[in-house]
Protein backbone atom coordinates (compact mmCIF):
# COMPACT_ATOMS: atom_id res chain seq x y z
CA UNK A 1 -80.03 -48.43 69.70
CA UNK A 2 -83.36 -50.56 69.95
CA UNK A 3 -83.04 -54.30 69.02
CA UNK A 4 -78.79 -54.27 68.99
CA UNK A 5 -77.88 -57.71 67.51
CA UNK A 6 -75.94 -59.25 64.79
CA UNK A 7 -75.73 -58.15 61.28
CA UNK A 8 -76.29 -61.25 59.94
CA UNK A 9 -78.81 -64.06 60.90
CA UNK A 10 -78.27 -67.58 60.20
CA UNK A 11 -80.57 -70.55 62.51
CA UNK A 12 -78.85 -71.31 65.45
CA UNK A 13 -76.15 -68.62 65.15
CA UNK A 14 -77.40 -66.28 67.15
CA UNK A 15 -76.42 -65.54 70.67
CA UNK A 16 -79.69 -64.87 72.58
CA UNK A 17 -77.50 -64.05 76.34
CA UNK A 18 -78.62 -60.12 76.19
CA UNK A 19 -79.54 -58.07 78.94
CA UNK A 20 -83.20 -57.93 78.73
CA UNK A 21 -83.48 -54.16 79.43
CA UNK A 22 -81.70 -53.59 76.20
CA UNK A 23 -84.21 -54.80 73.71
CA UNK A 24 -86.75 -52.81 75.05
CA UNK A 25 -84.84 -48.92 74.37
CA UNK A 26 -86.05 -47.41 77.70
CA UNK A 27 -86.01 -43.83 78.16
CA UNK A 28 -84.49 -44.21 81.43
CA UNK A 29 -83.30 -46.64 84.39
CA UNK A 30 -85.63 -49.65 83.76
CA UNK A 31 -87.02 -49.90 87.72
CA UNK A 32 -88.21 -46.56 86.74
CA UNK A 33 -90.35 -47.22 83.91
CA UNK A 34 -93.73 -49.23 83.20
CA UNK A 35 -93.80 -51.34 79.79
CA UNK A 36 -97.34 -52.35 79.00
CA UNK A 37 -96.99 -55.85 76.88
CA UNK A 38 -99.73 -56.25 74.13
CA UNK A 39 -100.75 -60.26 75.02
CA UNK A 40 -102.55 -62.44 72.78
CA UNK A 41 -101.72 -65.90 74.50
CA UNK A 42 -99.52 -67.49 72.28
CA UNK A 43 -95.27 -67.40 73.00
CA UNK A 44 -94.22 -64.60 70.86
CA UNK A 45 -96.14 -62.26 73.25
CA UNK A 46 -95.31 -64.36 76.31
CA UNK A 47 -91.75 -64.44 75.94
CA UNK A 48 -91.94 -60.36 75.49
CA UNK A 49 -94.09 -59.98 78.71
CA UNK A 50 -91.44 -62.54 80.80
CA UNK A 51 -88.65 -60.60 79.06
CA UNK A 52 -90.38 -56.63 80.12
CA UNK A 53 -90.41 -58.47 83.74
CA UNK A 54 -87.09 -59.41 83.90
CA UNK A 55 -85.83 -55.86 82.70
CA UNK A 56 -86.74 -54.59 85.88
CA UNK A 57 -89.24 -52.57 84.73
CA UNK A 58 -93.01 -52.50 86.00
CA UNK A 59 -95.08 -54.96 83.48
CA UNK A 60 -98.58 -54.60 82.94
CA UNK A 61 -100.18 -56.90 80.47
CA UNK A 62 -103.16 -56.12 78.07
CA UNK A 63 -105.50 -58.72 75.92
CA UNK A 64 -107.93 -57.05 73.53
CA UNK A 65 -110.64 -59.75 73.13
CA UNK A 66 -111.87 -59.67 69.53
CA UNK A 67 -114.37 -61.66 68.58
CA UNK A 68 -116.55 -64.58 70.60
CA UNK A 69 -114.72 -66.11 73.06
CA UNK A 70 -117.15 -68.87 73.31
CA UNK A 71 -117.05 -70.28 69.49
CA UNK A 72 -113.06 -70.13 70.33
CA UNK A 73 -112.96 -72.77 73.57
CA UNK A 74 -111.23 -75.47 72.73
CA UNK A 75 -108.69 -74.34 69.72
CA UNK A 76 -105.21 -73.75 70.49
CA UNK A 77 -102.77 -71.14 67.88
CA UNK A 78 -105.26 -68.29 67.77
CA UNK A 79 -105.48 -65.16 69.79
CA UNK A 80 -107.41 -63.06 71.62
CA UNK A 81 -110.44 -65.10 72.53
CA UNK A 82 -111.33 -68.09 74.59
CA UNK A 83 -108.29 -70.23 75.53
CA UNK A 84 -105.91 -68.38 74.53
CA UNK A 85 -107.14 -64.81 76.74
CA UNK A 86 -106.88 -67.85 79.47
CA UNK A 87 -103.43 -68.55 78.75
CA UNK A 88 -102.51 -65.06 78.43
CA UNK A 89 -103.69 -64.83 82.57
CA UNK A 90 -101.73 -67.88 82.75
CA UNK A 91 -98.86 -66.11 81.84
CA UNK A 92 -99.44 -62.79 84.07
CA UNK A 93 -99.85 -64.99 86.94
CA UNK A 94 -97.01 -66.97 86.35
CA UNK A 95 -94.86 -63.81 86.18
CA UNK A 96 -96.58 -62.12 88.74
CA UNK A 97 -97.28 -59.07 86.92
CA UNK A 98 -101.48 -57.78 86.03
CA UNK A 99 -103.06 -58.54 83.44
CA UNK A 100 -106.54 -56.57 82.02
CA UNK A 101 -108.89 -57.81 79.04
CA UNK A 102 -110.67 -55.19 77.34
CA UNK A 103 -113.42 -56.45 75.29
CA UNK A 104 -113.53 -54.90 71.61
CA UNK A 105 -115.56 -57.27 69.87
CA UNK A 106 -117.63 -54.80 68.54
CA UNK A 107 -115.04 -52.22 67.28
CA UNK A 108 -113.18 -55.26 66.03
CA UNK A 109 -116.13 -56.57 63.76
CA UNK A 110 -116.72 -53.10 62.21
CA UNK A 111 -113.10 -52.60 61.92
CA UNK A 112 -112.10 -55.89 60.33
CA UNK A 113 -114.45 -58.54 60.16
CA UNK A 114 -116.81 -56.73 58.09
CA UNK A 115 -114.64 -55.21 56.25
CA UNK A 116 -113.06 -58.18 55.53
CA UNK A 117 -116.54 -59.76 53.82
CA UNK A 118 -117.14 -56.25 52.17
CA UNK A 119 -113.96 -56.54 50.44
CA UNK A 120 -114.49 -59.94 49.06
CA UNK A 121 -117.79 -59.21 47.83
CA UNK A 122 -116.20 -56.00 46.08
CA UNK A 123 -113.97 -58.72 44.13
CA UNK A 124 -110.87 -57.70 46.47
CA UNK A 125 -108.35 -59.89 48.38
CA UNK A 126 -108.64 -57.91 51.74
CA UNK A 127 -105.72 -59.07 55.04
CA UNK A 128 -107.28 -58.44 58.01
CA UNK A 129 -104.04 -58.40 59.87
CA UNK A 130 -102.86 -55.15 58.86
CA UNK A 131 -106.21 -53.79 59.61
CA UNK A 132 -106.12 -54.77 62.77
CA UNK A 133 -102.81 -53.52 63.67
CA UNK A 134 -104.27 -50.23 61.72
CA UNK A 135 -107.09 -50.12 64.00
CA UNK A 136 -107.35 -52.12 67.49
CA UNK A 137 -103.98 -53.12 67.64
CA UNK A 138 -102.29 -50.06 67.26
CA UNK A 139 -104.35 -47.45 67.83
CA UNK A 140 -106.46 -48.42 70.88
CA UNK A 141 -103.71 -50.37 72.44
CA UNK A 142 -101.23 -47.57 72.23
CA UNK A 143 -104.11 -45.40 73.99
CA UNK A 144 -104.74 -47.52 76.56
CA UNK A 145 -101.08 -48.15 77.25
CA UNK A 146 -100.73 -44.35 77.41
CA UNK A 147 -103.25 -43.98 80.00
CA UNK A 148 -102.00 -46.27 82.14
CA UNK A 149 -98.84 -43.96 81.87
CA UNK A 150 -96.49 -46.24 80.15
CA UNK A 151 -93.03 -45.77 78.46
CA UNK A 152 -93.82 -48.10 76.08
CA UNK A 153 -96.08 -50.84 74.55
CA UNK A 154 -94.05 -54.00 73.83
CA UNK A 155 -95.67 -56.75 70.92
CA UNK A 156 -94.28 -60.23 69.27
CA UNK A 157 -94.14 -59.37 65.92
CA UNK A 158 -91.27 -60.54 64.53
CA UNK A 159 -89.67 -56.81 63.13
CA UNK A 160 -87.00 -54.50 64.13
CA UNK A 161 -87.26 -50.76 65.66
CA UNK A 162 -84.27 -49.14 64.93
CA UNK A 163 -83.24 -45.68 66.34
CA UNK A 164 -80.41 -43.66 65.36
CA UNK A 165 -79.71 -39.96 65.29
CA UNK A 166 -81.62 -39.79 62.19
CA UNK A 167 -85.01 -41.09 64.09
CA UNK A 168 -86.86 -44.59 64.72
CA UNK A 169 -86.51 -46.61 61.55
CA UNK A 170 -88.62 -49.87 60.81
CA UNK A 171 -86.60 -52.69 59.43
CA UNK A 172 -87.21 -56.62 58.82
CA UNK A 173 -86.52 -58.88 61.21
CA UNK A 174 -83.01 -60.59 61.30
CA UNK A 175 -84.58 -64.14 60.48
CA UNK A 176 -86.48 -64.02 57.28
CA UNK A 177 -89.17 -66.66 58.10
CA UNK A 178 -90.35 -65.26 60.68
CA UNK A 179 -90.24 -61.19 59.25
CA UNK A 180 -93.29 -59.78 59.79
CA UNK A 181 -93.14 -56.19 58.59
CA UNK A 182 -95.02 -56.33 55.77
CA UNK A 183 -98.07 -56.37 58.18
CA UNK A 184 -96.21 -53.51 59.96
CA UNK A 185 -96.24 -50.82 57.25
CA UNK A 186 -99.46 -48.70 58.21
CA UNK A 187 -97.35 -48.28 61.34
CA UNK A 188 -97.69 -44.01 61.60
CA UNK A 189 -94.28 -42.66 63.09
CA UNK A 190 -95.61 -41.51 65.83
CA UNK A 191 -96.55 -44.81 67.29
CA UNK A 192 -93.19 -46.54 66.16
CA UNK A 193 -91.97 -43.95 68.19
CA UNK A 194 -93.71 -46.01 71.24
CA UNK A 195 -93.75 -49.69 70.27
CA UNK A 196 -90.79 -51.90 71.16
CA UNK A 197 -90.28 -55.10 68.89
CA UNK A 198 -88.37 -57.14 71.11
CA UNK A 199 -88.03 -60.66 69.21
CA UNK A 200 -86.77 -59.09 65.91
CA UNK A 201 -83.59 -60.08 66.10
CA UNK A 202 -84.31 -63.83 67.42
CA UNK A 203 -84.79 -66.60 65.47
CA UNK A 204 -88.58 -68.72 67.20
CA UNK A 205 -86.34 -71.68 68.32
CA UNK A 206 -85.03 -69.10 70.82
CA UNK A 207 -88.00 -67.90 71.63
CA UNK A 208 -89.46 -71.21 72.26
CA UNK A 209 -86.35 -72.18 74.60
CA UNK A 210 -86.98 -68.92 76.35
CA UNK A 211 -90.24 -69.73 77.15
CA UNK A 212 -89.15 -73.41 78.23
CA UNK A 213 -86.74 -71.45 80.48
CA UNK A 214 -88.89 -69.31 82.17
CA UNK A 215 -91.48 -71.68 82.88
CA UNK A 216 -94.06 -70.89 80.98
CA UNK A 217 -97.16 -73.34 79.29
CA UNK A 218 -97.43 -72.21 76.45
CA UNK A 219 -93.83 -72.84 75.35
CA UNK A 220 -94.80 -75.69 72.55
CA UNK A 221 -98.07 -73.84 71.91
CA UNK A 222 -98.41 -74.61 68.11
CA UNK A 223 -98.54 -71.01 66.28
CA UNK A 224 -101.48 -69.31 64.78
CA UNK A 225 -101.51 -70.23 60.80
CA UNK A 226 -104.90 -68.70 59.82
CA UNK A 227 -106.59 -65.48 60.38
CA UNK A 228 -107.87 -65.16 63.61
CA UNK A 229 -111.83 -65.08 63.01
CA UNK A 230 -111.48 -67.56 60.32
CA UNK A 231 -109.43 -70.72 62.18
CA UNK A 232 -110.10 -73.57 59.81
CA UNK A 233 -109.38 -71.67 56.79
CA UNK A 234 -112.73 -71.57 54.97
CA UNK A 235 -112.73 -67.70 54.45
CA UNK A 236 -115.81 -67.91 52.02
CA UNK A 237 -117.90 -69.52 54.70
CA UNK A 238 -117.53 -66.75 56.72
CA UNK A 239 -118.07 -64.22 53.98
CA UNK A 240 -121.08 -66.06 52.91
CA UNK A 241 -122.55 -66.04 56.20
CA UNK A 242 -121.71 -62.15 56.73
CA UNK A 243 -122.52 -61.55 53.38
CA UNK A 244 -125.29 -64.02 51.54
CA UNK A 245 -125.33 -62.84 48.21
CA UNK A 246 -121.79 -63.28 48.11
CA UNK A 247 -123.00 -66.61 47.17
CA UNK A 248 -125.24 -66.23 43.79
CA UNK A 249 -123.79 -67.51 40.92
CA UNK A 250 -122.65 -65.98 37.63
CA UNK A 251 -120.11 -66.71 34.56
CA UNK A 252 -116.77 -67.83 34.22
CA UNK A 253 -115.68 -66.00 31.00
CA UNK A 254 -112.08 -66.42 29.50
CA UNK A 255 -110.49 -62.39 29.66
CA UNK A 256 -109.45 -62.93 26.31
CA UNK A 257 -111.94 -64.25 23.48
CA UNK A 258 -114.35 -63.49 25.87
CA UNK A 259 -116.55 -67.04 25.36
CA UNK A 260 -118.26 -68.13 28.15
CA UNK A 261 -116.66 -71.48 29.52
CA UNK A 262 -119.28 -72.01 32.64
CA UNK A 263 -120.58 -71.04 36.37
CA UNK A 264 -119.34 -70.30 39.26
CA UNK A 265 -120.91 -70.59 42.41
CA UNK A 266 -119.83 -67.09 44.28
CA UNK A 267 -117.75 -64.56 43.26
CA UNK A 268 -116.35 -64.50 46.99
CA UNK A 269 -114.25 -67.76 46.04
CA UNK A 270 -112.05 -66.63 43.89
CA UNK A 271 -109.31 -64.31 44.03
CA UNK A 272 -106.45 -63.01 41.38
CA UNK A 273 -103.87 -65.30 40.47
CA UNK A 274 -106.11 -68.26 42.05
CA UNK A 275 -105.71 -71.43 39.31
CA UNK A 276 -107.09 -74.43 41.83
CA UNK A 277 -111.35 -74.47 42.38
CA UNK A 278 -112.30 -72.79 39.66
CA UNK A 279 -114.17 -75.99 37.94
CA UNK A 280 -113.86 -76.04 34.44
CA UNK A 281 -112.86 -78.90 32.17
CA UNK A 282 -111.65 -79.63 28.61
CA UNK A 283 -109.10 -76.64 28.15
CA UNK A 284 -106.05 -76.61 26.33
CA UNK A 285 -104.18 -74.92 28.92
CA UNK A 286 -104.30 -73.59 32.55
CA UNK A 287 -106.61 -70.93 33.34
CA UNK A 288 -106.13 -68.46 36.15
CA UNK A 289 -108.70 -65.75 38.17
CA UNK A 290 -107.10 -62.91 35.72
CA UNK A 291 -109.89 -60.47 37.30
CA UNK A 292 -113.09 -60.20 39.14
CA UNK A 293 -116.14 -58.28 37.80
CA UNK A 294 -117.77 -58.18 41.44
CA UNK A 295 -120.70 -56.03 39.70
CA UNK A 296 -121.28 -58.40 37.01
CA UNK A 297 -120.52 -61.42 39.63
CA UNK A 298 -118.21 -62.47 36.63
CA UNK A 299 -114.94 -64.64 36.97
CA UNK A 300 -112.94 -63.59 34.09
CA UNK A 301 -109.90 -66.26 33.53
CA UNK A 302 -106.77 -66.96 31.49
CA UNK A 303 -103.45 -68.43 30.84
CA UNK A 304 -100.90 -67.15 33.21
CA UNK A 305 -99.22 -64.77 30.96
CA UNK A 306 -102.45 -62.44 31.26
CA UNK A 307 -101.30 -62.34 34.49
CA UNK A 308 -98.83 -60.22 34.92
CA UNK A 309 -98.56 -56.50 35.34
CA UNK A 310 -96.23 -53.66 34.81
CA UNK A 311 -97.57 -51.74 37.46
CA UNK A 312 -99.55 -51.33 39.97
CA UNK A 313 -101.92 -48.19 41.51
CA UNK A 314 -101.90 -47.35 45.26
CA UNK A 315 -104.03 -45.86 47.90
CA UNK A 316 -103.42 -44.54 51.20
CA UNK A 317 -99.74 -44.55 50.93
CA UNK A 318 -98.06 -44.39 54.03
CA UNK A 319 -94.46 -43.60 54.27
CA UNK A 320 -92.54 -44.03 57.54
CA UNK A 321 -89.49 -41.77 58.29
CA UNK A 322 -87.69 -39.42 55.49
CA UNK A 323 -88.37 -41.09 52.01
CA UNK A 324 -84.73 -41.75 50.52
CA UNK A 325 -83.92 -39.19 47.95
CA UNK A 326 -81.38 -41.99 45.69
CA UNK A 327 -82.56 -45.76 47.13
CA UNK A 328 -82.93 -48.81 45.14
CA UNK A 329 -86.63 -49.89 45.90
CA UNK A 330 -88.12 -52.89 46.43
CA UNK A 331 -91.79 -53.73 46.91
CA UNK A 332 -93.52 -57.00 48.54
CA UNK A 333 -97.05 -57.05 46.67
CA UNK A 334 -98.14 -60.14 49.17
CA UNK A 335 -96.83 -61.25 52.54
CA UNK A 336 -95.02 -64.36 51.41
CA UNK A 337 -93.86 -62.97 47.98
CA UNK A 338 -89.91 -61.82 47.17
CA UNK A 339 -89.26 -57.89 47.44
CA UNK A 340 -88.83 -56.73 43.66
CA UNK A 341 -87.48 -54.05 42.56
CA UNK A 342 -89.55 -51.09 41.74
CA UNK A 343 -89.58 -46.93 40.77
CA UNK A 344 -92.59 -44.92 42.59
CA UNK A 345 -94.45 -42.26 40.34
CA UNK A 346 -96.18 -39.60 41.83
CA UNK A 347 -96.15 -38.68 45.76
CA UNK A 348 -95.95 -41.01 48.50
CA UNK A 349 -96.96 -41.17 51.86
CA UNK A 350 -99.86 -39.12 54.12
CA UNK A 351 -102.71 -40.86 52.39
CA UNK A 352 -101.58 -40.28 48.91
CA UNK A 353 -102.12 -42.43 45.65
CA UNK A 354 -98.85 -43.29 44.05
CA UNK A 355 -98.03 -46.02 41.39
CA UNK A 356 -95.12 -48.56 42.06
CA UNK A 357 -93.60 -49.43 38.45
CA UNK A 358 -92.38 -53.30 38.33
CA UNK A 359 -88.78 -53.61 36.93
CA UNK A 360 -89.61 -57.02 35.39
CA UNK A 361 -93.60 -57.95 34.49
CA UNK A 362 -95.39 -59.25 38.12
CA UNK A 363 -97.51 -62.05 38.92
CA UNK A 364 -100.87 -62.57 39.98
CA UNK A 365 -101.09 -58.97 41.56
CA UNK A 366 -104.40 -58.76 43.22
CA UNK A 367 -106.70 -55.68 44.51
CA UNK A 368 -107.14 -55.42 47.89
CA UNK A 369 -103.50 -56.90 48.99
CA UNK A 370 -100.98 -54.66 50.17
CA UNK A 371 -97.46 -53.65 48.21
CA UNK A 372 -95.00 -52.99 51.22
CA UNK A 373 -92.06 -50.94 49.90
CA UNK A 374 -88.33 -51.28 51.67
CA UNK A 375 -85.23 -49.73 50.52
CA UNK A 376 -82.61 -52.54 51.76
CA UNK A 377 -83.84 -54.44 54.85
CA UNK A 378 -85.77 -51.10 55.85
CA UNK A 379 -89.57 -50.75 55.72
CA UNK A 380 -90.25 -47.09 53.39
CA UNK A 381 -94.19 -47.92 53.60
CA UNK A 382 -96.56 -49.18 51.62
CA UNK A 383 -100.55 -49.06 50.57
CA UNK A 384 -102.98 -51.07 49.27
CA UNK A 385 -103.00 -52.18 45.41
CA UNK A 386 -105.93 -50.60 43.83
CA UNK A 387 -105.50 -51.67 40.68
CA UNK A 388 -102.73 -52.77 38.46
CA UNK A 389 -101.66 -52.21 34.62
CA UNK A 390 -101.78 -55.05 32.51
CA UNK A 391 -98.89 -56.08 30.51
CA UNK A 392 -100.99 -57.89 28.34
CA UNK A 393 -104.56 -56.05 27.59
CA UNK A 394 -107.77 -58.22 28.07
């Protein structure tokens, strides 16, 4: 079994003493098998390439370089450009295994990047993450590591692989803060099949010691906090430069009398749920983004009860492994939200719209984020939130 640790996770419980071959499920003697190690230069995927290398097996590290290396020089906690593709090498050399960077700027742009502005302009709240473990992550990495004949391709995400007679099985990882399998779920089965999730049962104090232990610089590397293209934060600047008209103004209506309370100065600066920046004064209450009319480069607002939903529509469902036929579900609607519970109407999975049915009214639900859908700690699948049902009506 993939990932064997404890049950239960509490910081600074676990014991991190396994044999290093064992995390990575090999299909054979581990001097007999190549693991390529996905490397972005921060620790996570450090401490997976210096564990692959003491395994025993072969090690051959890949960076995918995704946008301009130059404008990155300097900044620390990204991935995959400038510095950190240096301290990636770093790494490889330190271990003495290769190390190859393919550049897939290009792909990556039309991919995500652009994507990313086209959403926001379309009034949705897009996450480029799981596109790009969709997309250049997943799906050209998992080629490449095929051609160069490899038994697997180890990352750092922070998730377990489970395999049982039953199949491969994705589950959280074992320390909630660092669970990252909500970013996981348009992971096919096929390729779960091939990845290896080595750190999902490790708490990043561990990892960080590991890397201390094996002697590697980038062991108090601060971690990456924003997305990757976007490192100080400011999203709409980079949507407004992709996308100018992003930028023209319109009105700020309230959803419900429908009066007309002032301007805003983009529609690409808002998103649902959003209460902070909208820039209105005098009200009797606060107002929240309860919608975006991207067309009519309206911001409709409200008080938070107009907020929530009783449901929510899906598209491009994907379902990993056998669907269970009598599970309580639960469904993550944004990557730092609580699982709630929820029914599924209609089919799920292979590209399929389905609706996920909120036990209790939910919050500040917003198009374009992703609902992730686990039965216990195990990742079903998920898809991205169309649009939702209203519990109260504008």
């Amino acid at each position: 079994m993939a990932n064997a640790m404890p049950a239960t996770f509490a910081p600074g419980s676990v014991d991190v003493s396994v044999d290093p071959a064992s995390l990575f499920d090999l299909p054979r003697a581990a001097p007999a098998c190549r693991i390529v190690v996905a490397m972005s230069g921060g620790v996570d995927s450090s401490v997976v390439a210096g564990l692959a290398a003491e395994s025993g097996a072969e090690v051959i590290g890949i960076t995918l370089q995704l946008y301009d290396h130059g404008a990155a020089s300097g900044r620390k906690g990204a991935c995959c450009a400038g510095d950190d593709i240096r301290d990636a090498r770093a790494v490889a050399d330190r271990l003495g295994f290769a190390h190859y960077v393919f550049d897939h700027e290009s792909d990556f742009r039309a991919a995500v990047v652009d994507r990313f502005a086209d959403d926001y302009l379309a009034g949705r709240t897009p996450i480029p993450c799981i596109r790009c473990n969709m997309g250049p992550k997943f799906t050209d990495l998992l080629r490449m590591a095929r051609d160069l004949g490899a038994d697997c391709l180890a990352t750092g995400h922070y998730a377990r692989r489970i395999a049982s007679h039953d199949g491969v099985a994705l589950h959280r990882a074992l320390d909630p803060a660092r669970d990252q399998s909500y970013f996981l779920y348009g992971t096919t089965d096929e390729q779960l099949a091939y990845l290896r999730f080595p750190l999902g049962g490790l708490p990043k104090s561990a990892v960080r010691a590991m890397a201390t232990d094996m002697g590697l610089g980038v062991a108090a590397k601060p971690d990456s906090q924003d997305i990757c293209f976007v490192p100080d934060g400011d999203y709409a600047r980079v949507v407004g430069a992709l996308r100018p008209e992003g930028n023209e103004p319109g009105d700020i209506i309230h959803a419900a009398s429908g009066a007309r309370l002032g301007t805003h100065r983009g529609i690409i600066h808002f998103t649902v749920g959003q209460r902070r920046g909208i820039d209105i004064g005098g009200q009797s209450e606060p107002l929240y983004v309860i919608a975006l009319d991207a067309p009519g480069r309206r911001v409709l607002v409200g008080p938070r009860a107009m907020l929530a939903v009783a449901s929510a529509r899906l598209s491009e469902t994907n379902c990993i492994g056998p669907l269970p036929a009598a599970a309580a579900l639960t469904a993550k609607v944004r990557s730092l939200a609580k699982p709630v519970p929820i029914t599924l109407e209609g089919p799920f999975g292979q590209g399929a719209d389905t609706t996920i049915r909120f036990a209790n009214p939910e919050y500040g639900v917003a198009p374009g984020q992703a609902a992730v859908i686990y039965a216990g700690e195990r990742v079903i699948g998920g898809g991205w939130i169309d649009s939702t049902e209203p519990v109260v009506r504008v």
